[in-house]
Protein backbone atom coordinates (compact mmCIF):
# COMPACT_ATOMS: atom_id res chain seq x y z
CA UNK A 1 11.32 1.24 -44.12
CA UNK A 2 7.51 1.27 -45.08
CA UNK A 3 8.66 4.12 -47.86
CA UNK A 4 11.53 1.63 -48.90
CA UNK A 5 8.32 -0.77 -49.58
CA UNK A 6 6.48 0.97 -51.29
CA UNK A 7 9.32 1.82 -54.25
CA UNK A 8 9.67 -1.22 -54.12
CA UNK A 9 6.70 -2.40 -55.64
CA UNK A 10 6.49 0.48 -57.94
CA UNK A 11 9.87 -0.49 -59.44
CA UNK A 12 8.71 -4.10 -59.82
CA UNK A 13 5.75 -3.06 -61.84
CA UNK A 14 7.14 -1.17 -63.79
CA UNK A 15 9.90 -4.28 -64.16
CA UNK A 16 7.06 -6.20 -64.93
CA UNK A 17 5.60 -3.65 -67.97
CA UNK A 18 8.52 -2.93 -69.55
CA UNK A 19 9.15 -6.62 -70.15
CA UNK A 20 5.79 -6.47 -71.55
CA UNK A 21 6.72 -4.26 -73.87
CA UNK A 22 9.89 -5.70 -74.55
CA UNK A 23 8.19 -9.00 -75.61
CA UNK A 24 5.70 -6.88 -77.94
CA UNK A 25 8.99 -5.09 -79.30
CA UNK A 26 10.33 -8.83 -79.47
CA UNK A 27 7.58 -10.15 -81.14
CA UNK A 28 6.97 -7.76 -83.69
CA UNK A 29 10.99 -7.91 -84.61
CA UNK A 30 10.80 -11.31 -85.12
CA UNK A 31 7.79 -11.41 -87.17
CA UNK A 32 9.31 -8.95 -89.52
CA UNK A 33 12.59 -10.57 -89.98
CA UNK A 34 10.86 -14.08 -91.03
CA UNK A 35 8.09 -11.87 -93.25
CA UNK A 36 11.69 -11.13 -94.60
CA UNK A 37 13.41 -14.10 -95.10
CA UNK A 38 11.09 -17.30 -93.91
CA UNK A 39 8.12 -18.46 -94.83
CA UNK A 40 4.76 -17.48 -92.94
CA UNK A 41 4.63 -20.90 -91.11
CA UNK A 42 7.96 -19.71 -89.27
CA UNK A 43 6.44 -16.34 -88.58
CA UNK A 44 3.51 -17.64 -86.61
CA UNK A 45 5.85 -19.82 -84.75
CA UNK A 46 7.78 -16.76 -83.61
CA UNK A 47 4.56 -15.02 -82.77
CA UNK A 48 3.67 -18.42 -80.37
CA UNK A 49 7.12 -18.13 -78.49
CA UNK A 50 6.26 -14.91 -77.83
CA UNK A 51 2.74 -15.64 -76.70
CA UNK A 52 4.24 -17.93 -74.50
CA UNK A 53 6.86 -15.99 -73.02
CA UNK A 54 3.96 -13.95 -71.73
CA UNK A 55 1.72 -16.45 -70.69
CA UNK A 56 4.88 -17.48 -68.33
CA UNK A 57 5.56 -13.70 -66.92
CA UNK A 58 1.55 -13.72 -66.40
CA UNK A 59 1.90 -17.29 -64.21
CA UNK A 60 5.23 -15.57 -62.55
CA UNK A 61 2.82 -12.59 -61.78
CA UNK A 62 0.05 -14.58 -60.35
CA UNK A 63 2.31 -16.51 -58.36
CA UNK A 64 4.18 -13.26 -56.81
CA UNK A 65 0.70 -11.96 -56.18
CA UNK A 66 -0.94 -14.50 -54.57
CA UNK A 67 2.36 -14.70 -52.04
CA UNK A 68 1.80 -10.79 -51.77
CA UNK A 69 -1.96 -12.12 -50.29
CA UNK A 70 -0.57 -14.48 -48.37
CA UNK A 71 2.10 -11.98 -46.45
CA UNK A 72 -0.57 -9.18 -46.28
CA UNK A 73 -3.21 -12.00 -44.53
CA UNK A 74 -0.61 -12.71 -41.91
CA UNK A 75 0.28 -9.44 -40.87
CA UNK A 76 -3.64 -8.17 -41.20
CA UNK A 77 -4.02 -11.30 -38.90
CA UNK A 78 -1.02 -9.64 -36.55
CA UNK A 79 -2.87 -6.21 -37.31
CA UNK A 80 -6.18 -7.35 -35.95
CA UNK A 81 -4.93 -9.69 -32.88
CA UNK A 82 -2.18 -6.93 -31.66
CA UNK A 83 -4.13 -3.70 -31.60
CA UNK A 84 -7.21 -5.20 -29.44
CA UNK A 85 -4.25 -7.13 -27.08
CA UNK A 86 -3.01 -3.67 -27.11
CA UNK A 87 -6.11 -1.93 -26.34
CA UNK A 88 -6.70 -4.51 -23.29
CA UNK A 89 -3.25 -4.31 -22.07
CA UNK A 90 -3.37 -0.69 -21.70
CA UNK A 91 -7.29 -1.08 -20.18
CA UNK A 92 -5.64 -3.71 -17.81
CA UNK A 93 -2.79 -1.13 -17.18
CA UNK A 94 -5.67 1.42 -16.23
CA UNK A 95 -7.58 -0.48 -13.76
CA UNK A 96 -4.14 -1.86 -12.51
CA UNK A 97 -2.94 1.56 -12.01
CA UNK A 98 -6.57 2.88 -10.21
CA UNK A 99 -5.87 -0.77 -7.51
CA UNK A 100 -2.84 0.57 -6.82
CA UNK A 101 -3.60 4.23 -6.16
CA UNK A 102 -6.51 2.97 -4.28
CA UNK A 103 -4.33 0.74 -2.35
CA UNK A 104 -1.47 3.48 -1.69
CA UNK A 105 -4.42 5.70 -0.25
CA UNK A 106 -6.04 3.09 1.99
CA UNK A 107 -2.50 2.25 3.08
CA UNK A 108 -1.57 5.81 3.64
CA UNK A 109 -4.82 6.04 5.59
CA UNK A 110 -4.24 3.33 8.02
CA UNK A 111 -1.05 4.78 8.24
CA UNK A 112 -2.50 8.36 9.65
CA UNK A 113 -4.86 6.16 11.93
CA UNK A 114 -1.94 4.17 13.76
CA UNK A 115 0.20 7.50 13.53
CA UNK A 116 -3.46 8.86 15.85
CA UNK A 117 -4.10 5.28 17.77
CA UNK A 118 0.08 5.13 18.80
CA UNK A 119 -0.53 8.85 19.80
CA UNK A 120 -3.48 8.55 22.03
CA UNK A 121 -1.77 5.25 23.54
CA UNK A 122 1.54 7.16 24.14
CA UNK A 123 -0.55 9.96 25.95
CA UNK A 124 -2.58 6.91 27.93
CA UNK A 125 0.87 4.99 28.77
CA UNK A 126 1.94 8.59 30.20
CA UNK A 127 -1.15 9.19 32.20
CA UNK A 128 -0.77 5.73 34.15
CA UNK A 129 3.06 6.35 34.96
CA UNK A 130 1.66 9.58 36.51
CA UNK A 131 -1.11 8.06 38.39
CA UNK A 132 1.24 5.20 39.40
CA UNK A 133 3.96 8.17 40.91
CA UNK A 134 1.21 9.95 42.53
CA UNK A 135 -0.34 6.76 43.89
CA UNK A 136 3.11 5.60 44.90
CA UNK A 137 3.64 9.37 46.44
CA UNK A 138 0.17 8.87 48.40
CA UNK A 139 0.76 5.51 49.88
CA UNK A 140 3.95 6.97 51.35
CA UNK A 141 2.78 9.83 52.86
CA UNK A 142 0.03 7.30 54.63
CA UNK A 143 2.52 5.02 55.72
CA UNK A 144 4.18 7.82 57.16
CA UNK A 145 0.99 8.98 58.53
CA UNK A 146 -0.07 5.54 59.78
CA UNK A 147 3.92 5.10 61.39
CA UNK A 148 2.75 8.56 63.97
CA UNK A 149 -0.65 7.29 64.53
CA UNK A 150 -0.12 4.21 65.50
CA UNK A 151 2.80 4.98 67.18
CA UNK A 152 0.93 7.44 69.62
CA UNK A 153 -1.59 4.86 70.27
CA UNK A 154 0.93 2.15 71.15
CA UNK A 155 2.24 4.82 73.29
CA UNK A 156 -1.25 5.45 75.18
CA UNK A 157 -1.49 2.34 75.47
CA UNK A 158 1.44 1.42 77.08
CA UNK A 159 1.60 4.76 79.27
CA UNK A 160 -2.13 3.26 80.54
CA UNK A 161 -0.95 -0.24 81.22
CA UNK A 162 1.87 1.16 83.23
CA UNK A 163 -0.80 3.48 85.18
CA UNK A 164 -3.05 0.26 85.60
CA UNK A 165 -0.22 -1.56 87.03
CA UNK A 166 0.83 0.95 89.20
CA UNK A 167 -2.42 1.90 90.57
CA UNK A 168 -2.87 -1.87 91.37
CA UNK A 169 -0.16 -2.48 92.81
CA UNK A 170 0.41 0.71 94.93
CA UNK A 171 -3.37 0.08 96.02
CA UNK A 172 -2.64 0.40 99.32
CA UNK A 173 0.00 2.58 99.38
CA UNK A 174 -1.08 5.77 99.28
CA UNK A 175 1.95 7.75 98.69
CA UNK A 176 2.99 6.18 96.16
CA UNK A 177 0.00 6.14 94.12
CA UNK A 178 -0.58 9.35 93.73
CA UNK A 179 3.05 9.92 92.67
CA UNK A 180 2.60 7.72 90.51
CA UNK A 181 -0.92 9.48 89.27
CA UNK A 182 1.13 12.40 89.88
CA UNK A 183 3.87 11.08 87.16
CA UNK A 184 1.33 9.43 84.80
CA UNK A 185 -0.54 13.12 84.40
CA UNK A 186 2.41 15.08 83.27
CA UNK A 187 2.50 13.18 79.99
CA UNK A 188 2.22 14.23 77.09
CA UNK A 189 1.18 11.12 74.91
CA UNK A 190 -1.76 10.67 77.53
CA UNK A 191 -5.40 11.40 76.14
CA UNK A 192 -6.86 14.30 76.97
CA UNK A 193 -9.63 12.73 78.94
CA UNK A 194 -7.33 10.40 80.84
CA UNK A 195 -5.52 13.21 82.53
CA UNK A 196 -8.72 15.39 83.64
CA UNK A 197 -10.08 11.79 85.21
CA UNK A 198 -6.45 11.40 86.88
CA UNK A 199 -6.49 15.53 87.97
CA UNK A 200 -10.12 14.98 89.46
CA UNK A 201 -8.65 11.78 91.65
CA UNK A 202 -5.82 13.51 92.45
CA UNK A 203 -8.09 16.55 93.62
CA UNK A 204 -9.84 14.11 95.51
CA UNK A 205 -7.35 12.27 97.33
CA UNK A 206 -4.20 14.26 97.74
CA UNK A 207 -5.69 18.21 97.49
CA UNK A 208 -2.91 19.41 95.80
CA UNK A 209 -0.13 17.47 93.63
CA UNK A 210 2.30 19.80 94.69
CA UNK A 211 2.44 18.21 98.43
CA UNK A 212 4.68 16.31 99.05
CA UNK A 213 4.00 12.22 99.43
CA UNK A 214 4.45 11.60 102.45
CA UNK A 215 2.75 14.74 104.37
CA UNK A 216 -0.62 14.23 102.48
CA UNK A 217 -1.21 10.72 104.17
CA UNK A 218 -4.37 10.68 106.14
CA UNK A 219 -5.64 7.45 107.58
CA UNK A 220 -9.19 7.99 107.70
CA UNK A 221 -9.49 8.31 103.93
CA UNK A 222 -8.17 4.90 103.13
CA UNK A 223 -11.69 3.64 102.14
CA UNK A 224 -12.22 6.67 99.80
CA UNK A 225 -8.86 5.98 98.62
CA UNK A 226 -9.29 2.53 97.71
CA UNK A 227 -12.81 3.00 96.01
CA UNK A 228 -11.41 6.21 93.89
CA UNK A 229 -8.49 4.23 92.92
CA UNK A 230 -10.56 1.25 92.03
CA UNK A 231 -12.93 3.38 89.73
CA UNK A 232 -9.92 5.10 88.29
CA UNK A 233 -8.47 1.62 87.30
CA UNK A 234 -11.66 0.88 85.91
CA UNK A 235 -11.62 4.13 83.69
CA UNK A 236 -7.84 3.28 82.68
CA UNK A 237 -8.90 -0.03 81.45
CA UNK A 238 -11.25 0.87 79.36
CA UNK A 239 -9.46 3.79 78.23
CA UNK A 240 -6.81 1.02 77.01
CA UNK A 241 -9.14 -0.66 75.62
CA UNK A 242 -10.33 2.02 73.51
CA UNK A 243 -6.98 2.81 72.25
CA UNK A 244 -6.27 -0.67 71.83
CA UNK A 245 -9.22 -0.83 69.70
CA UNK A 246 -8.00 1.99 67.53
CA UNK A 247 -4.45 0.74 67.19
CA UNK A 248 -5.62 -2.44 66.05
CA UNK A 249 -8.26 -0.31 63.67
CA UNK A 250 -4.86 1.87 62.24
CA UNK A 251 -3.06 -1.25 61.44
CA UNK A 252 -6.19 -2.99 59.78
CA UNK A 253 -6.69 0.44 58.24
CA UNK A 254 -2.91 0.26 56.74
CA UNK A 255 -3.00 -3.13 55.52
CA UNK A 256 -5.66 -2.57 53.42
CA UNK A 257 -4.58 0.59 52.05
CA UNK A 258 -1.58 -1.08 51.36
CA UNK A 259 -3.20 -3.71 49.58
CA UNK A 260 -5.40 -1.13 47.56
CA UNK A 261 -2.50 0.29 46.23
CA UNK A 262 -0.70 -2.95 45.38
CA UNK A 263 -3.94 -3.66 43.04
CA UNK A 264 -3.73 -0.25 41.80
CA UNK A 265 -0.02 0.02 41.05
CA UNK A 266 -0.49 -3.58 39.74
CA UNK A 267 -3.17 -2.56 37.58
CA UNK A 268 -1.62 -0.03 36.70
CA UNK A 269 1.67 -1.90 35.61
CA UNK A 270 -0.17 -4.13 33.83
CA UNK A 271 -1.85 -1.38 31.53
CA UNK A 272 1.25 0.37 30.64
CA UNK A 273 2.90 -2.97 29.71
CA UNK A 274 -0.38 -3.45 27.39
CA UNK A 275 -0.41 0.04 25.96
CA UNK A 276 3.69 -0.36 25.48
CA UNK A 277 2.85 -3.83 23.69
CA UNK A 278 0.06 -2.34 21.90
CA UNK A 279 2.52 0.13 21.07
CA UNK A 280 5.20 -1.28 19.55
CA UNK A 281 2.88 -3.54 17.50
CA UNK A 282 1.51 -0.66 16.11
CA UNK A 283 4.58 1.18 15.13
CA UNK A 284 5.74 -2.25 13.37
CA UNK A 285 2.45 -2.38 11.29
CA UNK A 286 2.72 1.24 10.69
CA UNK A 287 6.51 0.79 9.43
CA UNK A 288 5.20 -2.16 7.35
CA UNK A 289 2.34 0.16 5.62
CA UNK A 290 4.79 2.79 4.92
CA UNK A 291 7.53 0.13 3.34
CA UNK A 292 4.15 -1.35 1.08
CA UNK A 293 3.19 2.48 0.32
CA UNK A 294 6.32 3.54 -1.14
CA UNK A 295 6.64 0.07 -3.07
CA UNK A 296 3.25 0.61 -4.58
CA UNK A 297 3.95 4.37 -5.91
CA UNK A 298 7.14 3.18 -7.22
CA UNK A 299 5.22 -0.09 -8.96
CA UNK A 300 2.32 3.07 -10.20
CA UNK A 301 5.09 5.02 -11.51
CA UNK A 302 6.37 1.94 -13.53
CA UNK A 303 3.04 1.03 -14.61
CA UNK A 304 2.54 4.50 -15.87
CA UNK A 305 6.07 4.66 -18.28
CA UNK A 306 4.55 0.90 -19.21
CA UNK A 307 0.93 2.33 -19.88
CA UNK A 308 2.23 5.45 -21.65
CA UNK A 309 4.44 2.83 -23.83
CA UNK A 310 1.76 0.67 -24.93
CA UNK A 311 -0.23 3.67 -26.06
CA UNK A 312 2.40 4.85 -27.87
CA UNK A 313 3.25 1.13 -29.36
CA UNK A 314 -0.49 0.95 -30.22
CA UNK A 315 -0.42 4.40 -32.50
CA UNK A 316 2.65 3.29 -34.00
CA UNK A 317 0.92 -0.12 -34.95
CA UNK A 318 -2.18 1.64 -35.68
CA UNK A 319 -0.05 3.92 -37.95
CA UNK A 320 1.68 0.83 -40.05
CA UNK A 321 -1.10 -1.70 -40.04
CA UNK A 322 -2.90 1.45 -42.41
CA UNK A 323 0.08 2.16 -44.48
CA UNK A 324 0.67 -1.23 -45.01
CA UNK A 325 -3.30 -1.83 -45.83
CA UNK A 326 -2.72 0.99 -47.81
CA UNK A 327 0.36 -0.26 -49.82
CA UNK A 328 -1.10 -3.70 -49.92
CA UNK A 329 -4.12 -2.17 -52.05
CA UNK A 330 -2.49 -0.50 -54.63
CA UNK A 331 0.63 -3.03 -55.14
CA UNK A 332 -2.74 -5.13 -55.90
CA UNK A 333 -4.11 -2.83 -57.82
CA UNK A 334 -0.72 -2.45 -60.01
CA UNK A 335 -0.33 -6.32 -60.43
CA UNK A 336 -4.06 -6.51 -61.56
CA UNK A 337 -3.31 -4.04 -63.91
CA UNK A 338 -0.17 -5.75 -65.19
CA UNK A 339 -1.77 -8.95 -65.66
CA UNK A 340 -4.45 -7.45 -67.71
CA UNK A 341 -1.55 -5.51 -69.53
CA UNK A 342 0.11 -9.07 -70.23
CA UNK A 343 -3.52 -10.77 -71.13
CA UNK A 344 -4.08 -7.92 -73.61
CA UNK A 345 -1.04 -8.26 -75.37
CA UNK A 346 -1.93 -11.75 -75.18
CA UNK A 347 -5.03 -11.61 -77.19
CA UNK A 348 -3.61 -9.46 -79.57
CA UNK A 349 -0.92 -11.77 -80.52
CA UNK A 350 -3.48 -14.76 -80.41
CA UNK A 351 -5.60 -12.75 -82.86
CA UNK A 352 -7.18 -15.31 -85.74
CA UNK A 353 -6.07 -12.80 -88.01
CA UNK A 354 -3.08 -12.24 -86.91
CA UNK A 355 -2.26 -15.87 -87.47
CA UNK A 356 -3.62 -16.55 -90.63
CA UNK A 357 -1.99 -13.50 -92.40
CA UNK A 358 1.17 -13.26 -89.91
CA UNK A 359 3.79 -11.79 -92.20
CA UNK A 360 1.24 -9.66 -94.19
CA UNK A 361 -0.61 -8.49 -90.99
CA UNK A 362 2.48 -7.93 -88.84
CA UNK A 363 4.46 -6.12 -91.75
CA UNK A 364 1.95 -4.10 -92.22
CA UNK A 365 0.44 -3.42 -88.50
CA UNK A 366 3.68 -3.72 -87.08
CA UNK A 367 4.05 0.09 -86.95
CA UNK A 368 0.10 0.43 -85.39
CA UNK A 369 0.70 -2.45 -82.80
CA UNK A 370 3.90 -1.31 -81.95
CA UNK A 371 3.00 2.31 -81.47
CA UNK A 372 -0.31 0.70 -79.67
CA UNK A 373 1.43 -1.26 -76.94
CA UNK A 374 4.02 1.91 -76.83
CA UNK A 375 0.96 4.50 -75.73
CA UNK A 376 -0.06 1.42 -73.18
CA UNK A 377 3.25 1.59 -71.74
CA UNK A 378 3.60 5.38 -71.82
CA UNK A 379 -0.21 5.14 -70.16
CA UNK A 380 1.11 2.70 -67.47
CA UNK A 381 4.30 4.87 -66.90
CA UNK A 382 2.66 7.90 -66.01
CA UNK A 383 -0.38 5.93 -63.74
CA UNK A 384 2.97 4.56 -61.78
CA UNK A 385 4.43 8.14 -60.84
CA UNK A 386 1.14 9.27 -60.00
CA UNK A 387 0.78 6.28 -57.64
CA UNK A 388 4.28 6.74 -56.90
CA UNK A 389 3.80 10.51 -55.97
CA UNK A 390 0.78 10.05 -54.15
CA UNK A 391 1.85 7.51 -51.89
CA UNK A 392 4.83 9.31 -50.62
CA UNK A 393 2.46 12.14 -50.10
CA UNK A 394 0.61 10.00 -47.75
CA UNK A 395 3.82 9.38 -46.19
């Protein structure tokens, strides 16, 4: 296309100079045929139409030329505001392009982190739903172990009230007593200290619990009986009291170990729904990060095609604005030329001499002007190809 332009404006030159010398050729006819046959008054007149014929292709020349300006200004206008909107689109796609690969590695960061944080809370959730088992595991076993404790106490104690009441109420009644003693000893829920107290009365009052009831009975030992029985009640009593003591100690003992482990599993509850929540949340922002990650490489690989474009689209402009500069220069150059091709002949033709002896002159000098304005036109011919030739070099 630029090439096409160029040609062009070779070819109208050269329009333009061969007129030129048509209107020489024209003018130089027409003086000789009225040296011929007219007078010289007639001849000058022919030499003023010609005269004016070229003062009209010199106006048309102007005119074309200054329109030439006025297209070249615009586009040099175009020229100069598109390359620097150029350059600072393709600066703006630069730092654009740096944001978003700074933005896609702070994102992939955070991403890593959460990926880490979710990890560790994972590993944390885990570690509380194994404490809760084994706390849950522990409480059991001392329920369980509470259950047989307390239930051996409950059975002293019950084993010692019934000794207490029997003792009291056989207190007279020898017999029967220490069968009863006899009975209560052979127990084997009944502390260890309760049945050497209740072997040592039975030593003392009966000899032997192997005898029989009734043929151990010796009346002069009621008083011994009575106080030994009496101080064996006492013993009983507080022995129950002891071990009502401890039972009451076991089941304040259990309800607060079962209230420490309601906190804890509580507590513990309560964490793993937090590091579940925490959890989750994390995963969603993590998802969201990776979503805005890949939109941002795909948005940096379109930047990058635009970028690359715009470079391109500037060298291209680059390229044409200095052709065109180029062209713009010599078509100016060749019109300049023609117009001082067209004033020459001009001045020749307006020559005082030329006038004044128009058929002589022009008879004579027709041959010298005409072969004058032919070397011109030769001259101009040849300066075309060579601009011609060296244009499309530069092409």
């Amino acid at each position: 296309a630029t090439s096409s332009v160029y040609l062009e404006a070779l070819e109208n030159a050269a329009m333009f100079l061969m007129m030129a010398k048509l209107a020489l050729s024209l003018a130089a006819l027409l003086v000789q045929t009225h040296a011929a046959s007219q007078s010289t008054a007639a001849s000058i007149s022919a030499v003023h139409k010609v005269i004016q014929m070229l003062e009209d292709m010199s106006a048309t020349a102007k005119k074309e030329k200054m329109n030439e300006e006025v297209e070249y200004a615009k586009f040099s206008t175009w020229c100069a505001n598109e390359q620097p909107s150029l350059a600072a689109e393709i600066k703006a796609n630069g730092e654009q392009l740096e944001l978003l690969q700074m933005a896609t590695s702070k994102l992939d960061s955070d991403v890593k982190d959460l990926r880490a944080t979710i990890a560790e809370l994972q590993n944390t959730v885990a570690e509380h739903e194994a404490n809760q088992k084994a706390q849950t595991a522990q409480r059991e076993k001392d329920h369980a172990d509470f259950l047989a404790e307390s239930k051996d106490y409950e059975e002293s104690v019950d084993a010692l009230e019934r000794a207490i009441f029997v003792l009291q109420k056989q207190n007279y009644n020898r017999g029967a007593t220490e069968a009863a003693l006899v009975q209560l000893s052979t127990r084997a829920d009944l502390p260890e200290k309760a049945k050497n107290m209740l072997a040592a009365f039975l030593s003392m009052t009966g000899k032997s619990k192997q005898e029989p009831a009734g043929l151990s009975y010796q009346a002069p030992e009621a008083n011994a009986y009575e106080f030994q029985s009496g101080s064996i009640i006492d013993l009983l009593k507080k022995l129950k009291d002891e071990f009502s003591s401890k039972l009451g100690d076991c089941r304040k003992e259990e309800m607060n170990s079962k209230h420490a482990y309601e906190m804890i599993i509580q507590d513990l509850t309560d964490s793993i729904a937090n590091g579940e929540t925490d959890i989750a949340e994390k995963q969603a922002d993590a998802q969201s990060k990776v979503e805005e990650s890949a939109k941002k490489k795909k948005d940096t690989l379109a930047l990058t095609a635009l970028k690359a474009e715009n470079e391109k689209l500037l060298e291209v402009t680059k390229t044409e604005c200095s052709q065109k500069a180029l062209s713009f220069e010599e078509k100016q150059k060749l019109r300049t030329e023609e117009l001082q091709a067209i004033a020459k002949a001009i001045e020749i033709l307006s020559s005082p001499d030329v006038l004044e002896s128009a058929s002589t002159y022009l008879n004579l000098g027709q041959q010298k002007v005409t072969s004058s304005l032919a070397q011109v036109i030769v001259d101009r011919k040849s300066a075309l190809v060579g601009h011609s030739e060296g244009i499309h070099r530069r092409l």
